[in-house]
Protein backbone atom coordinates (compact mmCIF):
# COMPACT_ATOMS: atom_id res chain seq x y z
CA UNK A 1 6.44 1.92 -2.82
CA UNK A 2 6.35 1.15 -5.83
CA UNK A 3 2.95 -0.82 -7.58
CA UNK A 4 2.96 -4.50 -6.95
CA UNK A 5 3.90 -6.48 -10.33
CA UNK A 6 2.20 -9.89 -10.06
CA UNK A 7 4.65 -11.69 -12.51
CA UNK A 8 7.21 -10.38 -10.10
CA UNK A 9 9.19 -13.37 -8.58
CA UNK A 10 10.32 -11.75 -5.08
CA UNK A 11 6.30 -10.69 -5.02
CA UNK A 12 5.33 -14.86 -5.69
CA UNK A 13 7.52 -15.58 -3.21
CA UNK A 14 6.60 -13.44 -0.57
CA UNK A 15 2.83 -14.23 -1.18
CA UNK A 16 3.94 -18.13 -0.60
CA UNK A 17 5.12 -17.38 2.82
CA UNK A 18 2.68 -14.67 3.98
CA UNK A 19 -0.24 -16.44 3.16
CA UNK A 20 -1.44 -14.31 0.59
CA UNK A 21 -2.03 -11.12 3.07
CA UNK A 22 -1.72 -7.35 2.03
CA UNK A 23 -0.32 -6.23 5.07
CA UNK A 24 2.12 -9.01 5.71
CA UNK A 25 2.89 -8.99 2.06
CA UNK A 26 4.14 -5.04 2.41
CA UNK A 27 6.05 -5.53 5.91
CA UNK A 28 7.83 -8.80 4.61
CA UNK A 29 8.53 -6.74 1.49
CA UNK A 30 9.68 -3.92 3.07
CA UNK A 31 12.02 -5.85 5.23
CA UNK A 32 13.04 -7.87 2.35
CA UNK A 33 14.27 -4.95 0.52
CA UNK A 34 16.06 -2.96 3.57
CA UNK A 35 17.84 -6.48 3.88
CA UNK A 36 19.50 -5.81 -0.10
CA UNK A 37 20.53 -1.92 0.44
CA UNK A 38 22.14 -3.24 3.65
CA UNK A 39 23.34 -5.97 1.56
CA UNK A 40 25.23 -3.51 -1.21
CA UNK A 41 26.91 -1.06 1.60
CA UNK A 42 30.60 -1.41 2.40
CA UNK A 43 30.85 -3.54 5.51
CA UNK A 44 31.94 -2.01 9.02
CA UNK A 45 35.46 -2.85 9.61
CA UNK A 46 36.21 -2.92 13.06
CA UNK A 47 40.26 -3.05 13.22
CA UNK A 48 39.84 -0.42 10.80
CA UNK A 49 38.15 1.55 13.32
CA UNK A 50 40.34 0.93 16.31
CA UNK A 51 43.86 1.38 14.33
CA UNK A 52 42.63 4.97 13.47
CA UNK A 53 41.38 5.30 17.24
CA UNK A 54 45.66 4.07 17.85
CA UNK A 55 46.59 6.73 15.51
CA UNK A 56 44.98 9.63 16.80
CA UNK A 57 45.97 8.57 20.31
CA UNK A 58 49.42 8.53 19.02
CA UNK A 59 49.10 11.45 17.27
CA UNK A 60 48.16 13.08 20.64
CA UNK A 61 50.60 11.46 23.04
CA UNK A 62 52.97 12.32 21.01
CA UNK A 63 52.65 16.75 20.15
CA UNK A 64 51.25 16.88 23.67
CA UNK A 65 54.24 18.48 24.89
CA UNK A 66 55.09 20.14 21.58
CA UNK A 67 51.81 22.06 21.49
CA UNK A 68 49.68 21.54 24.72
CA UNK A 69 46.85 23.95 23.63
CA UNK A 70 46.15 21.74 20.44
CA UNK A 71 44.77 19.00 22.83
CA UNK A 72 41.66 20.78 23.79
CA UNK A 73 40.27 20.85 19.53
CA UNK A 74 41.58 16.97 19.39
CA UNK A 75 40.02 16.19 21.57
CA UNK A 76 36.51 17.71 21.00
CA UNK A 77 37.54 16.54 17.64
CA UNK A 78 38.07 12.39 19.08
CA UNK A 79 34.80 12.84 21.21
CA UNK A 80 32.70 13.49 18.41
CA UNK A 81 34.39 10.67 16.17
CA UNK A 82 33.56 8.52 18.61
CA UNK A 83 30.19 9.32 19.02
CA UNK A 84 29.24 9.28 15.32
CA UNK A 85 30.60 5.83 14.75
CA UNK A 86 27.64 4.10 16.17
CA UNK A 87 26.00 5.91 12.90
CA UNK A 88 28.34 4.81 10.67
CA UNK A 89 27.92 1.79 11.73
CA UNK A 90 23.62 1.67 11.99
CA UNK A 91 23.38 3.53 8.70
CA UNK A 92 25.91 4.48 6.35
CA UNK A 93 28.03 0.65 6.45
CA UNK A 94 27.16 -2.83 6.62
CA UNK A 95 27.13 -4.44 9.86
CA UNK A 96 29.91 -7.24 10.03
CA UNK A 97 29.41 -10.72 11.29
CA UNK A 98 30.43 -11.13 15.23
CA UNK A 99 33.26 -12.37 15.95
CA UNK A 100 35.58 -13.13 18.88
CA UNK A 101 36.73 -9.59 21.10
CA UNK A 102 39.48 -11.50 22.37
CA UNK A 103 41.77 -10.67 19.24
CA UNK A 104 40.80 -6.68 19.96
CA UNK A 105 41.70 -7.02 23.49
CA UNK A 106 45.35 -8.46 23.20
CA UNK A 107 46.26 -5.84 20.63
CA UNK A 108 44.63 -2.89 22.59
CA UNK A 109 46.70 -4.02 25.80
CA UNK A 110 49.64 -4.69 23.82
CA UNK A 111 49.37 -1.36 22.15
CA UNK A 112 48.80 0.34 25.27
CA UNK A 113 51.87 -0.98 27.05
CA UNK A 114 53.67 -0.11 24.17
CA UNK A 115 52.74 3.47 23.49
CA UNK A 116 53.07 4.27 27.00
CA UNK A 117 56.76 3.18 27.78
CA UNK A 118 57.47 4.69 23.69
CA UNK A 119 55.57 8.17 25.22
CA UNK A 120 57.49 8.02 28.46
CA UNK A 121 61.09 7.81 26.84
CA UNK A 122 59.79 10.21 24.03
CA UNK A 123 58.60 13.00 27.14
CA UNK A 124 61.56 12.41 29.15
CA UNK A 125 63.90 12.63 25.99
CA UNK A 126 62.60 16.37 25.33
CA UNK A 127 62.26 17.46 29.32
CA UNK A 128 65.97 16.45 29.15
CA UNK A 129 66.85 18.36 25.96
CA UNK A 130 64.52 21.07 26.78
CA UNK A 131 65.76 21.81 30.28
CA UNK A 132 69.75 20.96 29.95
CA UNK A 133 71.67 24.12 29.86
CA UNK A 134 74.48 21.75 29.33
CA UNK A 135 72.74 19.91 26.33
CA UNK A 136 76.33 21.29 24.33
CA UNK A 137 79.14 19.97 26.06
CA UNK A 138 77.90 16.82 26.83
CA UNK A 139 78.20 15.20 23.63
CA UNK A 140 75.71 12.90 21.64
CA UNK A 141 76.91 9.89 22.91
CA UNK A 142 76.35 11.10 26.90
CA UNK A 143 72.94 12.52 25.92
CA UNK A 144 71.77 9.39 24.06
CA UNK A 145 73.15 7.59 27.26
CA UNK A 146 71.30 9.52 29.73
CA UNK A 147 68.14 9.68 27.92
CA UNK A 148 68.12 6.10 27.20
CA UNK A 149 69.30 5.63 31.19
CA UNK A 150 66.56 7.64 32.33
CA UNK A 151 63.66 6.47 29.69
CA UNK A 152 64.72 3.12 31.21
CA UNK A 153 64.33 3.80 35.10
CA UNK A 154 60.90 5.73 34.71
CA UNK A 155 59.76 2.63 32.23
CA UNK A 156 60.72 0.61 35.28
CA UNK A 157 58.92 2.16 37.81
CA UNK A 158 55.92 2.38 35.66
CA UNK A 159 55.85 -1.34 35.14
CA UNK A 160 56.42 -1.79 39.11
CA UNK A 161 53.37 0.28 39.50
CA UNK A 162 51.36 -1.17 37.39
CA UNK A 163 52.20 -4.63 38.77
CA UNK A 164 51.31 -3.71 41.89
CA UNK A 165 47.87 -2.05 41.28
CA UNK A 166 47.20 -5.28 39.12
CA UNK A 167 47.99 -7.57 41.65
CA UNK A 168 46.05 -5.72 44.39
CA UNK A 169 43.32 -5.54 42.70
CA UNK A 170 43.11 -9.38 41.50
CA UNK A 171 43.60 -9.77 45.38
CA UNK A 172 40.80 -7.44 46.03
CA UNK A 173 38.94 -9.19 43.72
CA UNK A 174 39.51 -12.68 45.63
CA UNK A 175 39.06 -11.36 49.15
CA UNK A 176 35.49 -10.21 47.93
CA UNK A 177 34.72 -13.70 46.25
CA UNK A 178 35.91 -15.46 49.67
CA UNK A 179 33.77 -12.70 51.27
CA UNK A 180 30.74 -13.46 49.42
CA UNK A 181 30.93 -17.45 50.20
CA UNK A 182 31.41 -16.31 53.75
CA UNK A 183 28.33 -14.50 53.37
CA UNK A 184 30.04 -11.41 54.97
CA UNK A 185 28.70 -8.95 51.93
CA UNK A 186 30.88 -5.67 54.04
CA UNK A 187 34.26 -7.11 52.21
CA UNK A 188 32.72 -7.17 48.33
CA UNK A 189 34.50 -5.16 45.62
């Protein structure tokens, strides 16, 4: 530290509500001061965050079936990203005033549903390239049909799926709340 200036305005100030005590006078100092470097960092930026987290999932659902061996170094690569955000975010940026998940939430689910039927008519597209021996005679217009035809059908069945695991579970979920008022604890979730 550096030696107390009297004159010093932000020392006055912090003697006023310390009481006039060394120690106190330091720690409120101290604390004072890591409050202004925090103060002049760049400020966390959650959506930031997230839409590069979408990217590199993207990024990876995507060249997954070009070049299956690259997944391995992503995602060591992802794993320690993820882990060395909590430091960006404790030491190198400014933490950001809370606010509201719900915003994050929508978009993630909404991106999710999205990438997935996108990734499904993508990987279905190239198994259908890929394994035609016929890919030449068809013609473009048959190809694009089928493609489309069959990007369709597995999106389908993925949606039934996941309607039916969501809807078994929110019945789960009220069969255990009926068992709990029943007090029959056997039944919880």
């Amino acid at each position: 530290l550096r030696p107390v200036d009297p004159a010093d305005p932000l020392h006055r100030l912090i003697g006023f509500f310390t009481g006039g005590r060394e120690e106190a006078k330091q720690k409120a100092k101290l604390r004072l001061r890591s409050s202004l470097l925090q103060v002049a960092r760049k400020e966390f930026e959650p959506f930031a965050e997230l839409l590069e987290l979408k990217m590199n999932f993207l990024f990876v659902l995507f060249f997954a079936p070009i070049m299956p061996f690259g997944l391995l170094p992503t995602l060591i690569a992802r794993i320690l990203e993820v882990r060395f955000k909590s430091t960006k975010l404790f030491f190198v940026r400014r933490r950001c005033w809370p606010s509201p998940a719900e915003i994050l939430h929508t978009t993630q689910r909404t991106f999710s549903e999205c990438a997935v039927a996108l990734a499904v008519a993508w990987h279905v597209g190239l198994v259908l390239v890929t394994y035609n021996r016929d890919v030449a005679s068809l013609g473009a217009g048959r190809i694009i049909g089928i493609w489309l035809g069959a990007a369709a059908g597995a999106n389908l069945l993925l949606a039934a799926l996941s309607f039916l695991l969501r809807r078994g579970w929110h019945l789960a979920v009220r069969r255990s709340q009926a068992a709990k008022v029943l007090g029959r604890p056997e039944f919880t979730v």
